[in-house]
Protein backbone atom coordinates (compact mmCIF):
# COMPACT_ATOMS: atom_id res chain seq x y z
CA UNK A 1 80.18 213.83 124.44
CA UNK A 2 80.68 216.59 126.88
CA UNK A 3 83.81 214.86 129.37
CA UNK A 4 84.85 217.58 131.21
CA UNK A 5 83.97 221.57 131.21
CA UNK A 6 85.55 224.38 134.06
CA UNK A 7 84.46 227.94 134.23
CA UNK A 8 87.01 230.70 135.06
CA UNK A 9 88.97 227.46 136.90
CA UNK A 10 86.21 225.55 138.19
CA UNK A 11 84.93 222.77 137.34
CA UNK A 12 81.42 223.12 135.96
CA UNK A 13 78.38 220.52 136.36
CA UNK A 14 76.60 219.95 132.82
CA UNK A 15 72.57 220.19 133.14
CA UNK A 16 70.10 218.13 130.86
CA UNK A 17 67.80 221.31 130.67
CA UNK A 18 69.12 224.01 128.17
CA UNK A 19 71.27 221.22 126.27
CA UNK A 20 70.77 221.60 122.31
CA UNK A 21 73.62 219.47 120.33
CA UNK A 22 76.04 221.02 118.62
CA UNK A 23 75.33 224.71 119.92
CA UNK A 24 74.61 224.98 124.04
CA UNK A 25 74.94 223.47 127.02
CA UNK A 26 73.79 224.54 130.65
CA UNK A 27 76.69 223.97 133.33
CA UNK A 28 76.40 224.86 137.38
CA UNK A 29 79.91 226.21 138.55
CA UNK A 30 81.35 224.79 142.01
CA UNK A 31 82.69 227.37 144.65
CA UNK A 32 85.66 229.47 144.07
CA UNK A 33 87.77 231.13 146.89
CA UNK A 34 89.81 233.25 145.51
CA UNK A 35 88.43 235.72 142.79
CA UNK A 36 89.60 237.11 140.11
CA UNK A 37 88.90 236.61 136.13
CA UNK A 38 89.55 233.22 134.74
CA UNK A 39 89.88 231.37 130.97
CA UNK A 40 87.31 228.86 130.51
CA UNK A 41 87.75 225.51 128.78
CA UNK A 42 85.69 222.64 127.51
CA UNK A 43 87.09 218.98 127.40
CA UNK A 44 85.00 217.14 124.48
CA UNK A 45 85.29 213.38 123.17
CA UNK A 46 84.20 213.20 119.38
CA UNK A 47 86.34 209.90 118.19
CA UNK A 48 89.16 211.56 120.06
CA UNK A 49 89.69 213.79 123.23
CA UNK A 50 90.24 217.77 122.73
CA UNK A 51 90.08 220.66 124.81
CA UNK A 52 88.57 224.05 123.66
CA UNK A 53 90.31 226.74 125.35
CA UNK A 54 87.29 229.88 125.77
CA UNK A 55 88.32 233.22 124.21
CA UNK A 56 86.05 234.37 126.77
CA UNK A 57 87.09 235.48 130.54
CA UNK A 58 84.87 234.93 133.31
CA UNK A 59 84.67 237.12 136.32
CA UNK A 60 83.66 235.32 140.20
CA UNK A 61 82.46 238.03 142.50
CA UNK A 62 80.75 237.95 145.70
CA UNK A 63 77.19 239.18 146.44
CA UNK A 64 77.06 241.74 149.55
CA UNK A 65 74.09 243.34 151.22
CA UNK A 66 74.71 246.80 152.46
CA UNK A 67 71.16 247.07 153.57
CA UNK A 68 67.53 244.99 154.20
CA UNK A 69 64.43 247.39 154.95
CA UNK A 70 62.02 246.81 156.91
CA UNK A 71 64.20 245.33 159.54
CA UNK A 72 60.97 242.69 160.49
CA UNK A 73 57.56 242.31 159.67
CA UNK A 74 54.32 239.85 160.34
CA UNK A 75 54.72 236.17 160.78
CA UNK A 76 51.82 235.49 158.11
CA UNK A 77 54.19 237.34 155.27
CA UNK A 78 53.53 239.59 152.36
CA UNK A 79 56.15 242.28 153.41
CA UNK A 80 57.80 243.90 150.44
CA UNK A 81 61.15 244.13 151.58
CA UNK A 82 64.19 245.96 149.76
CA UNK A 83 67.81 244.61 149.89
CA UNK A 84 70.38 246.70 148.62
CA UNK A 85 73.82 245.68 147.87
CA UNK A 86 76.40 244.90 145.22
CA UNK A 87 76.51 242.10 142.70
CA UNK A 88 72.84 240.71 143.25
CA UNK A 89 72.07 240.33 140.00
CA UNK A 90 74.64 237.20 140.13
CA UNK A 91 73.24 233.93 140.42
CA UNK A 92 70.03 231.97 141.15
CA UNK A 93 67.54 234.02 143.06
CA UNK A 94 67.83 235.59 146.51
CA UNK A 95 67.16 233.29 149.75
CA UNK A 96 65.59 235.11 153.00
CA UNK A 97 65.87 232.41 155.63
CA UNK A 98 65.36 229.41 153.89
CA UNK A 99 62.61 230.99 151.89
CA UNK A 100 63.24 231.86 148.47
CA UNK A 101 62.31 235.59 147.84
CA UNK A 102 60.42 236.15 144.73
């Protein structure tokens, strides 16, 4: 059993979806505030409890947008709009509003 798994410091959700035993697991991080590259561990109970220190670092950034073009467009949709910016290629998806942008 997965008890307890933090990502660069944070403590990391585990998901059902993407879970094979014995070789992955699918975690959401929480928020971080401060930046900076982390250690990772993984707290697992198998008869007894042990922590498995990551030989990996991991790296929290934060997305910025330097630009959005067009600056509007129609109320019905279907503008193709570019964003520009730094780190977007970091998490979920991109969010216009409370629209997802896809």
């Amino acid at each position: 059993d997965i008890v307890n798994v933090t990502v660069g410091g944070v403590n990391c959700s585990v998901q059902s979806d993407g879970y094979i035993a014995g070789s992955q697991f699918v975690c959401v991080t929480g928020s971080y505030t401060s930046g900076g590259t982390q250690q990772s561990s993984v707290t697992m109970r198998s008869g007894v409890m042990a922590t498995i220190l990551s030989s990996f670092q991991y790296t929290y950034v934060n997305p910025s947008i330097s630009s959005v073009s067009p600056k509007s467009g129609p109320m019905a949709g279907g503008t193709n709009v570019t964003i520009e910016g730094m780190f977007l290629n970091v998490g979920n998806g991109v969010e216009q509003g409370h629209s997802l942008c896809v």
